[in-house]
C-alpha atoms as a PDB file:
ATOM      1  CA  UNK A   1      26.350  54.217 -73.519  1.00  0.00           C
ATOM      2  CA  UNK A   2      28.831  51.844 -71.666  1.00  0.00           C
ATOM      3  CA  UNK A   3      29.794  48.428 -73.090  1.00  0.00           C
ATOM      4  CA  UNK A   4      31.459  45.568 -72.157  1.00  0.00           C
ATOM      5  CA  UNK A   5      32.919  41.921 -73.101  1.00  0.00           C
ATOM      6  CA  UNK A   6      32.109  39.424 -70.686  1.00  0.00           C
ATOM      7  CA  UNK A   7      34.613  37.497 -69.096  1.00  0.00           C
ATOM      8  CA  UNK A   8      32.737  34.206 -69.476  1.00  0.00           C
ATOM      9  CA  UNK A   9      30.976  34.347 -73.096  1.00  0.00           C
ATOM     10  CA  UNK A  10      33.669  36.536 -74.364  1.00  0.00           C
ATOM     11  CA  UNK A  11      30.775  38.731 -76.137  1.00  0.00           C
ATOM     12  CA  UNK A  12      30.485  42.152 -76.788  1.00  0.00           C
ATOM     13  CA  UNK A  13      27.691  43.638 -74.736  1.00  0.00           C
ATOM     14  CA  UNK A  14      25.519  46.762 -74.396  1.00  0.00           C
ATOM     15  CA  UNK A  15      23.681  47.666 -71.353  1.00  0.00           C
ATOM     16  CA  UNK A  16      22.271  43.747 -70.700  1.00  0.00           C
ATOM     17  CA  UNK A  17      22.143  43.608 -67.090  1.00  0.00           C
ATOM     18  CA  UNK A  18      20.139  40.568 -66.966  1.00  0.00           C
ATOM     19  CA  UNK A  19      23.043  38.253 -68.257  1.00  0.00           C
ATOM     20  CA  UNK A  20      26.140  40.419 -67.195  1.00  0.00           C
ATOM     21  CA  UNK A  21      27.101  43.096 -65.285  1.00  0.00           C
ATOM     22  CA  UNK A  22      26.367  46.789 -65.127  1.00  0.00           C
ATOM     23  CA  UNK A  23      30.040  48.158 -65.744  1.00  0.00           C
ATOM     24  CA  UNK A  24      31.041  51.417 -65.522  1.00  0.00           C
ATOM     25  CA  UNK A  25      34.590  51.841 -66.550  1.00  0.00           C
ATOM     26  CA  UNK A  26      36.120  48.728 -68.110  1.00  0.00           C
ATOM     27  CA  UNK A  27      39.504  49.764 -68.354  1.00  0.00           C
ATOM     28  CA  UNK A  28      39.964  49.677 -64.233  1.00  0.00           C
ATOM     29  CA  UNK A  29      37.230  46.935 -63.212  1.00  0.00           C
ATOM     30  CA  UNK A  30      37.319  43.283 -64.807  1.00  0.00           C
ATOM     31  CA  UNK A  31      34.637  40.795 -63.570  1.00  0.00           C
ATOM     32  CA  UNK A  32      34.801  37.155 -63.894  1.00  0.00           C
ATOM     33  CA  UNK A  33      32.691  33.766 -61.726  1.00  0.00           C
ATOM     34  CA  UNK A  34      34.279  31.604 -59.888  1.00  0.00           C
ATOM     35  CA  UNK A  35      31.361  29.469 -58.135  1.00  0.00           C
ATOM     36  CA  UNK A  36      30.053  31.360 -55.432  1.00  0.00           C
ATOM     37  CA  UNK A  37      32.008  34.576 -55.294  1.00  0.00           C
ATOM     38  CA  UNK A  38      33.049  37.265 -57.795  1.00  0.00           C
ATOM     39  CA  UNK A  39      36.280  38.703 -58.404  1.00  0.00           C
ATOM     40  CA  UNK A  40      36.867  42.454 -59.149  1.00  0.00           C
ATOM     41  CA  UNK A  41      40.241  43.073 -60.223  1.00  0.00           C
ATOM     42  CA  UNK A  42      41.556  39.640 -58.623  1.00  0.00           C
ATOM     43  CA  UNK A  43      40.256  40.413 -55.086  1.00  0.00           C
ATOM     44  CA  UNK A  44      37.531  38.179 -54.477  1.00  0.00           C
ATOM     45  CA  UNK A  45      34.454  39.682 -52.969  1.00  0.00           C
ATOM     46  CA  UNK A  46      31.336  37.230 -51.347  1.00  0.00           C
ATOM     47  CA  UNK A  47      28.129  37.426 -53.264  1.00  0.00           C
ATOM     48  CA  UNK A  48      25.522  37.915 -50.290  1.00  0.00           C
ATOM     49  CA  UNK A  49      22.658  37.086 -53.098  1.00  0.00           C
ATOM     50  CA  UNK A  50      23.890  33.626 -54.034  1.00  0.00           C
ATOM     51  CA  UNK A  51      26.129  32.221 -50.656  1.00  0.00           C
ATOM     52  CA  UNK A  52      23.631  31.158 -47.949  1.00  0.00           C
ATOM     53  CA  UNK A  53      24.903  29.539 -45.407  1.00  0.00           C
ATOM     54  CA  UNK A  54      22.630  26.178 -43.938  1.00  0.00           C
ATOM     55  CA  UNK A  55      23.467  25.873 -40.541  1.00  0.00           C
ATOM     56  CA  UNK A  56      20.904  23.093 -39.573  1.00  0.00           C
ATOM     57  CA  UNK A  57      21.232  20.552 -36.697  1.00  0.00           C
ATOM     58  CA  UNK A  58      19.690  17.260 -36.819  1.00  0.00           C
ATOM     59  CA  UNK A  59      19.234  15.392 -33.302  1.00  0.00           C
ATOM     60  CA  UNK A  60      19.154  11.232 -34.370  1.00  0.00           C
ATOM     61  CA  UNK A  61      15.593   9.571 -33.623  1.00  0.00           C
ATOM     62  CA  UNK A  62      17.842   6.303 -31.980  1.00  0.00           C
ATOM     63  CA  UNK A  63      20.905   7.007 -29.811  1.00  0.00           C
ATOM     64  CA  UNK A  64      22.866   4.381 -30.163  1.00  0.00           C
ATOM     65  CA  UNK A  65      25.720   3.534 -27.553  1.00  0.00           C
ATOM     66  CA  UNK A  66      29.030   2.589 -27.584  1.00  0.00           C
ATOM     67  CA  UNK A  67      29.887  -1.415 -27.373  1.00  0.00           C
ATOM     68  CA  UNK A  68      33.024  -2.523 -26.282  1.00  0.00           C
ATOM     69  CA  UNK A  69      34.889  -5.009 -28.560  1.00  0.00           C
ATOM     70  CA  UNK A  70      36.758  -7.947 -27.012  1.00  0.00           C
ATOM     71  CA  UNK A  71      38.784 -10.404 -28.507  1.00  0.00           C
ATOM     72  CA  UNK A  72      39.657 -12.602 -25.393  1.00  0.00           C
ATOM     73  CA  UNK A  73      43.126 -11.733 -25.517  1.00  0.00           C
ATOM     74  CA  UNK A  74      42.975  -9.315 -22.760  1.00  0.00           C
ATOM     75  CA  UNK A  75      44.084 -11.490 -20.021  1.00  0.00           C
ATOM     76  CA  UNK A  76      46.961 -13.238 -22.213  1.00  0.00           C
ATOM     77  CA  UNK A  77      50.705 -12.372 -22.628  1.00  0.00           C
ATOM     78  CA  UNK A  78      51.786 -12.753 -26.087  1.00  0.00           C
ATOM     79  CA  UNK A  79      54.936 -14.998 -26.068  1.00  0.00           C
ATOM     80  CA  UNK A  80      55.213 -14.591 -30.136  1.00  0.00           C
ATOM     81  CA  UNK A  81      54.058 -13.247 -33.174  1.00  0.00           C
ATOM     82  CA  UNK A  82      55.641 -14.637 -36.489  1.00  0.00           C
ATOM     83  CA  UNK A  83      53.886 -14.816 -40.133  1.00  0.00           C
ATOM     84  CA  UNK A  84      53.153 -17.486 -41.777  1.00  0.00           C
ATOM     85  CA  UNK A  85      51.228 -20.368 -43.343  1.00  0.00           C
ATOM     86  CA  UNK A  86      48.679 -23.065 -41.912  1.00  0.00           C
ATOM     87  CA  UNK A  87      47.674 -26.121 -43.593  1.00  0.00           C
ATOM     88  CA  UNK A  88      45.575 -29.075 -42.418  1.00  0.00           C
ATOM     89  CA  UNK A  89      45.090 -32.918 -43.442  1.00  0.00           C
ATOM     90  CA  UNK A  90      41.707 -33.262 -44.806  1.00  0.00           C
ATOM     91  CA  UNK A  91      40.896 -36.778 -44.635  1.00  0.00           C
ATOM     92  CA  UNK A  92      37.372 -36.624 -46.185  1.00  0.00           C
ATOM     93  CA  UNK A  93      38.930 -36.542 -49.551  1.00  0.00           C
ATOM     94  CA  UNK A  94      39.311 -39.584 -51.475  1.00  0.00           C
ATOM     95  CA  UNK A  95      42.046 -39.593 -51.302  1.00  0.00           C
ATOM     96  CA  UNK A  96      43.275 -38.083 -48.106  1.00  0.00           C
ATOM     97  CA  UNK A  97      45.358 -34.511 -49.007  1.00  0.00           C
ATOM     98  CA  UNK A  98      47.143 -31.644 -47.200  1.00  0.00           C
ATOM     99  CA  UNK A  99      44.969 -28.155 -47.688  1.00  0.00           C
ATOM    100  CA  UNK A 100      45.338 -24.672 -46.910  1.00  0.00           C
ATOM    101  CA  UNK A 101      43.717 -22.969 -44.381  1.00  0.00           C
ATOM    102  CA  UNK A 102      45.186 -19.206 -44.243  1.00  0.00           C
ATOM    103  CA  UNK A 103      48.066 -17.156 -44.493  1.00  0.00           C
ATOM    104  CA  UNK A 104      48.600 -14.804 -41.612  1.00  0.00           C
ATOM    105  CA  UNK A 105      49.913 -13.927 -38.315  1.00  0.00           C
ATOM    106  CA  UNK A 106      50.479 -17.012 -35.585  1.00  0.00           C
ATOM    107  CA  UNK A 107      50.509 -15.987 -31.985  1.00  0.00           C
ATOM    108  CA  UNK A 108      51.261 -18.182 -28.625  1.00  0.00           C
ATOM    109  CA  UNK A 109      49.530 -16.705 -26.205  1.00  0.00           C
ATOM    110  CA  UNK A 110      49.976 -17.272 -22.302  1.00  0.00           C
ATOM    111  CA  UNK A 111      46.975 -16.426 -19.426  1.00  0.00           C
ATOM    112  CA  UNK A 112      48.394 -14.143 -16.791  1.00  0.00           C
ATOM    113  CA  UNK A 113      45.946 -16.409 -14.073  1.00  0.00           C
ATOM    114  CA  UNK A 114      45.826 -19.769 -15.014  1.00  0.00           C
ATOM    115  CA  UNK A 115      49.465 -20.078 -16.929  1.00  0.00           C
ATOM    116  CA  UNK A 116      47.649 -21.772 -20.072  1.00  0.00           C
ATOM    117  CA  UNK A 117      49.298 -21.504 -23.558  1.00  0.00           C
ATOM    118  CA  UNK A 118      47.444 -21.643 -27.068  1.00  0.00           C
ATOM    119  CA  UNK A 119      47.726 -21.327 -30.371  1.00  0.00           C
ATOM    120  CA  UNK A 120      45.835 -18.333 -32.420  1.00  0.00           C
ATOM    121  CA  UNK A 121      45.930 -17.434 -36.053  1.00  0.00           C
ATOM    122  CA  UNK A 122      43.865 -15.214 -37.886  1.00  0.00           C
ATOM    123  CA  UNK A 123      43.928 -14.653 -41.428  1.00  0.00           C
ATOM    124  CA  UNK A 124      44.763 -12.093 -43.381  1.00  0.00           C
ATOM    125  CA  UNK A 125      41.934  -9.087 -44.035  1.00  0.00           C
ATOM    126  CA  UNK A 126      39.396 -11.394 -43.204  1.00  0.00           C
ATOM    127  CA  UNK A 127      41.106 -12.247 -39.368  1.00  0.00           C
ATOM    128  CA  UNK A 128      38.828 -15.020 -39.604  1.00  0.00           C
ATOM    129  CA  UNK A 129      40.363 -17.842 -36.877  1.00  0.00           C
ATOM    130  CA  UNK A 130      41.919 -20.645 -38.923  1.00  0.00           C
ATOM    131  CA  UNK A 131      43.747 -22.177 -35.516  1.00  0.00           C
ATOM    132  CA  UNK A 132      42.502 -22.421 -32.056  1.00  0.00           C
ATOM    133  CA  UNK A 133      43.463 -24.733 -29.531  1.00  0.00           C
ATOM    134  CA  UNK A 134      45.695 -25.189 -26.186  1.00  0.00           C
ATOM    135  CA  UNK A 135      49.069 -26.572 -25.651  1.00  0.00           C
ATOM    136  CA  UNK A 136      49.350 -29.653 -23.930  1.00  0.00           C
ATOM    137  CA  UNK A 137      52.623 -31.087 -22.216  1.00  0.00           C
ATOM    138  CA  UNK A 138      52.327 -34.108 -24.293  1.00  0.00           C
ATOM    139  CA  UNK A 139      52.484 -32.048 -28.117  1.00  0.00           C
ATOM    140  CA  UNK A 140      55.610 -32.914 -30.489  1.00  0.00           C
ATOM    141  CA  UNK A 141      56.440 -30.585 -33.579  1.00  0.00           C
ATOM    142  CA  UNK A 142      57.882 -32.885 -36.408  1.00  0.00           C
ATOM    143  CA  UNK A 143      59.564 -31.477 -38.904  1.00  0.00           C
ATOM    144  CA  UNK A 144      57.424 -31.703 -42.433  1.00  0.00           C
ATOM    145  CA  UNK A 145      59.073 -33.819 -45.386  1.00  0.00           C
ATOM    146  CA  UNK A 146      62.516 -32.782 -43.752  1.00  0.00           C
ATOM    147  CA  UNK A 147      61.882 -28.832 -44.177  1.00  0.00           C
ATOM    148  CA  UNK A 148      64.051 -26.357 -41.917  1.00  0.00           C
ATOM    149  CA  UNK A 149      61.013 -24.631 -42.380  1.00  0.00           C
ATOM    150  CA  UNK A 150      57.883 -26.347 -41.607  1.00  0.00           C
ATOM    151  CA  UNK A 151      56.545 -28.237 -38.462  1.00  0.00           C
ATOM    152  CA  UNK A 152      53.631 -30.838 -38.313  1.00  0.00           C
ATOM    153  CA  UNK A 153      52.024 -31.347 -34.885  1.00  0.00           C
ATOM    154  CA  UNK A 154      48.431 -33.070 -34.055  1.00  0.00           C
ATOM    155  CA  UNK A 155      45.565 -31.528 -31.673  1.00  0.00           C
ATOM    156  CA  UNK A 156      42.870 -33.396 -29.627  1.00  0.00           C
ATOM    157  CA  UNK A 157      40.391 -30.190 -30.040  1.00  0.00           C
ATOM    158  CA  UNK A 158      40.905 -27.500 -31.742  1.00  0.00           C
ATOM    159  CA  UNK A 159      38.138 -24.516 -32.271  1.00  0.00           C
ATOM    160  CA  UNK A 160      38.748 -23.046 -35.215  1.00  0.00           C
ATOM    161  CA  UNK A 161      35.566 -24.024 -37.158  1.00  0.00           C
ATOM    162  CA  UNK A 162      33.726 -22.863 -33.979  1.00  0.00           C
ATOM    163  CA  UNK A 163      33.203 -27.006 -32.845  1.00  0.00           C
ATOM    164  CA  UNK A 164      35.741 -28.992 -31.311  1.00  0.00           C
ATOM    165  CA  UNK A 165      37.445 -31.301 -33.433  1.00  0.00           C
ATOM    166  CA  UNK A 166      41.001 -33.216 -33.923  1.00  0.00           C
ATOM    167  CA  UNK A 167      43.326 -31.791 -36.379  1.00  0.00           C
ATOM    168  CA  UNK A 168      46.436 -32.701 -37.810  1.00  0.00           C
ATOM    169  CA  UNK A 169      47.804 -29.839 -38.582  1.00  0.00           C
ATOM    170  CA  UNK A 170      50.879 -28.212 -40.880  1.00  0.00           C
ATOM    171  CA  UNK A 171      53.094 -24.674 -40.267  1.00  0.00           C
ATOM    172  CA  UNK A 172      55.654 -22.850 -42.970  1.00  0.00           C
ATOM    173  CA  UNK A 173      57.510 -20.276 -42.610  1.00  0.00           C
ATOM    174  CA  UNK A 174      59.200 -17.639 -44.566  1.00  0.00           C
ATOM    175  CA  UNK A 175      62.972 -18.998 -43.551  1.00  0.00           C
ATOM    176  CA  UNK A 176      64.398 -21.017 -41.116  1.00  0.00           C
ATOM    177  CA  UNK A 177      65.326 -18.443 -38.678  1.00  0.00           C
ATOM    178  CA  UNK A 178      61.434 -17.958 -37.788  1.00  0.00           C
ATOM    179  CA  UNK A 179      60.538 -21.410 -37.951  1.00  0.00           C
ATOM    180  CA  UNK A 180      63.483 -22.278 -35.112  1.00  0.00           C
ATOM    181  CA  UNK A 181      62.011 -19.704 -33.149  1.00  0.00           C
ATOM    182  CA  UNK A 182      58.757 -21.036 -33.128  1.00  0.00           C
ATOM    183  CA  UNK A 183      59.978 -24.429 -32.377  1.00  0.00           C
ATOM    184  CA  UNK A 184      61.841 -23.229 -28.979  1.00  0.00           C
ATOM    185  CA  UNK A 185      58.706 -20.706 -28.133  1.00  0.00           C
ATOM    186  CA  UNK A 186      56.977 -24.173 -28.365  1.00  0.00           C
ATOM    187  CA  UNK A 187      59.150 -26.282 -26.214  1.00  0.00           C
ATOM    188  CA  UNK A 188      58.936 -23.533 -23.557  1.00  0.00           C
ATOM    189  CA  UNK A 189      55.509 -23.013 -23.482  1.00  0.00           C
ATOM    190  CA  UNK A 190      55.136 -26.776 -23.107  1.00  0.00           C
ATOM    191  CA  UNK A 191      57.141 -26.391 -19.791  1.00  0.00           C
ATOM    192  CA  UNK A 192      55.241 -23.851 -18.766  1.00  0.00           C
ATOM    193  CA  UNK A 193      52.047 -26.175 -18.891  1.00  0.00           C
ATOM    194  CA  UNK A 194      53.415 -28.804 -17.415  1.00  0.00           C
ATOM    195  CA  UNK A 195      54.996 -27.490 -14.524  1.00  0.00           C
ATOM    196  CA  UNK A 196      52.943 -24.271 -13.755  1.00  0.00           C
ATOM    197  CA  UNK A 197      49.547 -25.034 -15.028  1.00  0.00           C
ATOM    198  CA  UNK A 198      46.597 -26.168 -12.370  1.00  0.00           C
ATOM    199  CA  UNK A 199      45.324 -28.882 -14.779  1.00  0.00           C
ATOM    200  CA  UNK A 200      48.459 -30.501 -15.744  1.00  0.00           C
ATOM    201  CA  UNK A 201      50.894 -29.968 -12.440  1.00  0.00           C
ATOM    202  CA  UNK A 202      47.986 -31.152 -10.158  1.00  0.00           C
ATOM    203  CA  UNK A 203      46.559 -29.188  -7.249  1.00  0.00           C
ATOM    204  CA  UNK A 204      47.211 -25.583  -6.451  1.00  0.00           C
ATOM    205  CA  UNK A 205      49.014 -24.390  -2.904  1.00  0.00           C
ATOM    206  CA  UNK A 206      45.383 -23.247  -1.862  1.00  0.00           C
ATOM    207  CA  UNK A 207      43.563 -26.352  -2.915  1.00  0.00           C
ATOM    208  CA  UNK A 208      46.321 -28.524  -0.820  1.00  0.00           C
ATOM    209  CA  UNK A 209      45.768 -26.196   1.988  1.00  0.00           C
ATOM    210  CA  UNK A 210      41.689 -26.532   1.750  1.00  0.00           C
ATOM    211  CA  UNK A 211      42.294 -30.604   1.685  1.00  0.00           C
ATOM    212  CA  UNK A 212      44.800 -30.030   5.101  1.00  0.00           C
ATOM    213  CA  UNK A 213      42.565 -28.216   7.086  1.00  0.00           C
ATOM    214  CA  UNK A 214      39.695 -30.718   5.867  1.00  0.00           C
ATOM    215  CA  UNK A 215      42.130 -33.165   7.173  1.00  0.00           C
ATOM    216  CA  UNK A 216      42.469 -31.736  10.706  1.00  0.00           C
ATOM    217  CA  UNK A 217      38.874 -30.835  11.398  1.00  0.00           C
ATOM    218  CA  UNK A 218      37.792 -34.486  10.382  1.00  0.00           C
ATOM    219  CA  UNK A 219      40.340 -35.937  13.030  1.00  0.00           C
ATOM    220  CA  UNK A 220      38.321 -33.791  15.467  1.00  0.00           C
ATOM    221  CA  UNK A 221      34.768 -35.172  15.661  1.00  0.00           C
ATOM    222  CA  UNK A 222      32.990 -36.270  18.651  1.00  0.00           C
ATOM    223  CA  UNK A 223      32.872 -39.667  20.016  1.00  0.00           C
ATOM    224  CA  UNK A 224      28.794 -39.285  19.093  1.00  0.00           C
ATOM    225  CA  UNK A 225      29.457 -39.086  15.937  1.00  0.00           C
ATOM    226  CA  UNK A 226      32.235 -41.587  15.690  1.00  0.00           C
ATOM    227  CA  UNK A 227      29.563 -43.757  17.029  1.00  0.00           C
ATOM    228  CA  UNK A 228      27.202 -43.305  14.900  1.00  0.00           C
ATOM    229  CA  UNK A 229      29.464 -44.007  11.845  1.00  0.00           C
ATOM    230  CA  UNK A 230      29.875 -47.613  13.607  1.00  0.00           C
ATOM    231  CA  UNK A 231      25.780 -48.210  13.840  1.00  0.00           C
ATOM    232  CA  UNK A 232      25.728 -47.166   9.678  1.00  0.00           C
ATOM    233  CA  UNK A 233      28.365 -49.458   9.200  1.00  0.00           C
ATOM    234  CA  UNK A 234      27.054 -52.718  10.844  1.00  0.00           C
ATOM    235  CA  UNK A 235      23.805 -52.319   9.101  1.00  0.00           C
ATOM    236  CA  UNK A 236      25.511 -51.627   5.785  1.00  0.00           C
ATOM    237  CA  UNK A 237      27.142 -55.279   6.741  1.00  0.00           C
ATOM    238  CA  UNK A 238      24.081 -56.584   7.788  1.00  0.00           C
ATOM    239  CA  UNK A 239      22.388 -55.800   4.415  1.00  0.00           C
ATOM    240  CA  UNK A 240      25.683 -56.995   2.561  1.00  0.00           C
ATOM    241  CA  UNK A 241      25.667 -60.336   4.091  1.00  0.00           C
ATOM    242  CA  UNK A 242      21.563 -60.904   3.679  1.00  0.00           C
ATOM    243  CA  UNK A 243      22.385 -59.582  -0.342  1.00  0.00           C
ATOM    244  CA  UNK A 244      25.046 -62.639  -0.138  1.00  0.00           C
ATOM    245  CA  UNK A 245      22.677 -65.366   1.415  1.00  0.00           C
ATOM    246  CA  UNK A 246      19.770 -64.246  -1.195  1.00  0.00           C
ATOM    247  CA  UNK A 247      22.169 -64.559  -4.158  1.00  0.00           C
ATOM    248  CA  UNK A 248      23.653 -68.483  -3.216  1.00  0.00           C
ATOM    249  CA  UNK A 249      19.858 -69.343  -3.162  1.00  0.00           C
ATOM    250  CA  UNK A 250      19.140 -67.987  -6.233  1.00  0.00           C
ATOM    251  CA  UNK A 251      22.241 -69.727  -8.087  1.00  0.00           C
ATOM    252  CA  UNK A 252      21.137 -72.645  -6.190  1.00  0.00           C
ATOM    253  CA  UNK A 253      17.624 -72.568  -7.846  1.00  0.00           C
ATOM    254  CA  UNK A 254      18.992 -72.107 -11.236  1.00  0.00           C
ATOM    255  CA  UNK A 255      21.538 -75.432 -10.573  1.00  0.00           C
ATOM    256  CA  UNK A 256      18.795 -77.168  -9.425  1.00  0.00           C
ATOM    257  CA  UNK A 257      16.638 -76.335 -12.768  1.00  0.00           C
ATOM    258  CA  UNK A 258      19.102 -77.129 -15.035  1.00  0.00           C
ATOM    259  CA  UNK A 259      19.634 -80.303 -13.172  1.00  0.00           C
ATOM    260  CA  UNK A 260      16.108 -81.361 -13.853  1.00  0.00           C
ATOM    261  CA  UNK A 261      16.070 -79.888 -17.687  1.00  0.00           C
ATOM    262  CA  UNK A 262      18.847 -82.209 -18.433  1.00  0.00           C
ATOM    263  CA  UNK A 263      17.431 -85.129 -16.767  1.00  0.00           C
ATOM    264  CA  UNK A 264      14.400 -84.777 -18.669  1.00  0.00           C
ATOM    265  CA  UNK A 265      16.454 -84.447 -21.720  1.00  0.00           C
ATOM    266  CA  UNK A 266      18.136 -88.192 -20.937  1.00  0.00           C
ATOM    267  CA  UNK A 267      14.970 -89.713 -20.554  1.00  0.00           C
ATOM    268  CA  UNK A 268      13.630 -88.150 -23.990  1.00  0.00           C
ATOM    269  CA  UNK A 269      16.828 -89.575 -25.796  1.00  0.00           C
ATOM    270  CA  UNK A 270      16.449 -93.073 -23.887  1.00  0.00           C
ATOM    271  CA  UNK A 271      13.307 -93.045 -25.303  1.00  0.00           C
ATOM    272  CA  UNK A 272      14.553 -92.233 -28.813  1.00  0.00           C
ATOM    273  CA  UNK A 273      16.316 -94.757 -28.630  1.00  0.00           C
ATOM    274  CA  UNK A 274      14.219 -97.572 -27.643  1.00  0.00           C
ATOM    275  CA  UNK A 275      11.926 -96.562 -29.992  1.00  0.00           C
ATOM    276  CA  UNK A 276      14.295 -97.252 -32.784  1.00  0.00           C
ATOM    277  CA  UNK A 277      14.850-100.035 -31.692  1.00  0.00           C
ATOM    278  CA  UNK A 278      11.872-101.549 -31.803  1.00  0.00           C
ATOM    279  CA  UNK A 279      10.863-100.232 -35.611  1.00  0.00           C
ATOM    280  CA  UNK A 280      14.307-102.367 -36.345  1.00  0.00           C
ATOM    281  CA  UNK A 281      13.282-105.567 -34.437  1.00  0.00           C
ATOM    282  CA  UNK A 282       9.539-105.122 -36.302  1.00  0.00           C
ATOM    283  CA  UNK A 283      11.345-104.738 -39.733  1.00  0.00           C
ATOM    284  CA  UNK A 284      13.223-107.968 -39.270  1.00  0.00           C
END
């Protein structure tokens, strides 16, 4: 009869094939679990009985497609990046304070088309928008409480809180090196708006050319239409001057009225008057 120890229990066993193995000689073959799979000998060997391989495919009931993310940057240059720390002057609170509104990464941002500069920071994990807003020609940074290291600047509208609003708003940096940076990155993007930007530097070259050849085609009308611009005009006289006659009548009826309210005012003293003095003539 052939016995055994199993590996596993560590008991002594006699012809139980329903808990161990059937073993045949013990002193060659050594059997022990490991999950799935048995090892004879330290070779391990797949159990066919117990490894089943699912190899099921599931098509999904919605097919959902692929969105494309923007984050309006696309058509900007970024003219820096620095880190660092945004404040703004509530003046709700009684009284008014500075507060924080992030920590995080501060970019200047220039449009490839219409040579526009703003200012976007994002916070930290969040990248919520704490600052929003363009550059104007007209901006000054101030330095805060005499820091090398902080700036102070005010905004007409600035979208932060997703509604245009004025700020006054507060920047600090981690030394001074960064915060001089940002100061010339500033000055230059303020040139930039001033000097290349549609809305500050006035027209464009192909507005100015539109408004030229408007020019010329207008000095070539017809003499039929040139006459007809003289008709419109005398009747916009005619009505101008009849608009004129109506309007001296009309202040001369309201002259006239108050005229005759403050003549009928005299006579309504006068009569006051004689009236008093005939209770004092009775009384004596």
């Amino acid at each position: 009869m052939n016995t055994g120890i199993c590996v596993r229990c560590k008991l002594k066993l006699m012809n139980q094939s329903g808990y161990c193995f059937r073993l045949r000689n013990l002193t060659e073959m050594e059997i022990t679990l490991n999950g799935d799979r048995i090892e004879v000998n330290g070779e391990p060997q797949d159990n066919d009985e117990e490894n089943i391989e699912n190899d099921v495919h599931f098509e999904p009931i919605i097919s959902l497609p692929l969105i494309e993310v923007s984050n309006n940057e696309e058509d900007e240059i970024e003219m820096l990046k620095l880190r660092a720390k945004l404040y703004r002057y509530d003046t709700s609170s009684n009284p008014a304070e500075w507060k924080e509104r992030g920590t995080g990464e501060v970019k200047l941002l220039r449009h490839k088309m219409k040579n526009t500069v703003r200012v976007v920071m994002r916070r930290d994990k969040t990248l919520k928008i704490c600052a929003n807003h363009f550059i104007t020609p007209w901006m000054e940074l101030k330095p805060n409480c005499g820091s090398d290291r902080a700036w102070v600047w005010s905004v007409l509208a600035d979208y932060a809180d997703e509604q245009l609003k004025p700020e006054l708003l507060a920047i600090r940096f981690a030394n001074a090196e960064n915060a001089s940076m940002w100061k010339e990155t500033f000055e230059k993007a303020k040139k930039i708006v001033g000097s290349e930007c549609e809305i500050y530097a006035g027209k464009s070259n192909s507005e100015q050319k539109r408004i030229e050849s408007d020019s010329e085609s207008s000095s070539d009308v017809s003499y039929s239409e040139s006459t007809d611009n003289e008709d419109q005009m005398k009747s916009l006289k005619r009505t101008e001057e009849y608009e004129a006659i109506s309007q001296q009548k009309d202040i001369e009826n309201e002259t006239t009225e108050e005229k005759q309210i403050i003549t009928n005012e005299e006579k309504i003293i006068n009569e006051i008057a004689k009236l008093k003095v005939k209770n004092e003539v009775e009384k004596q």
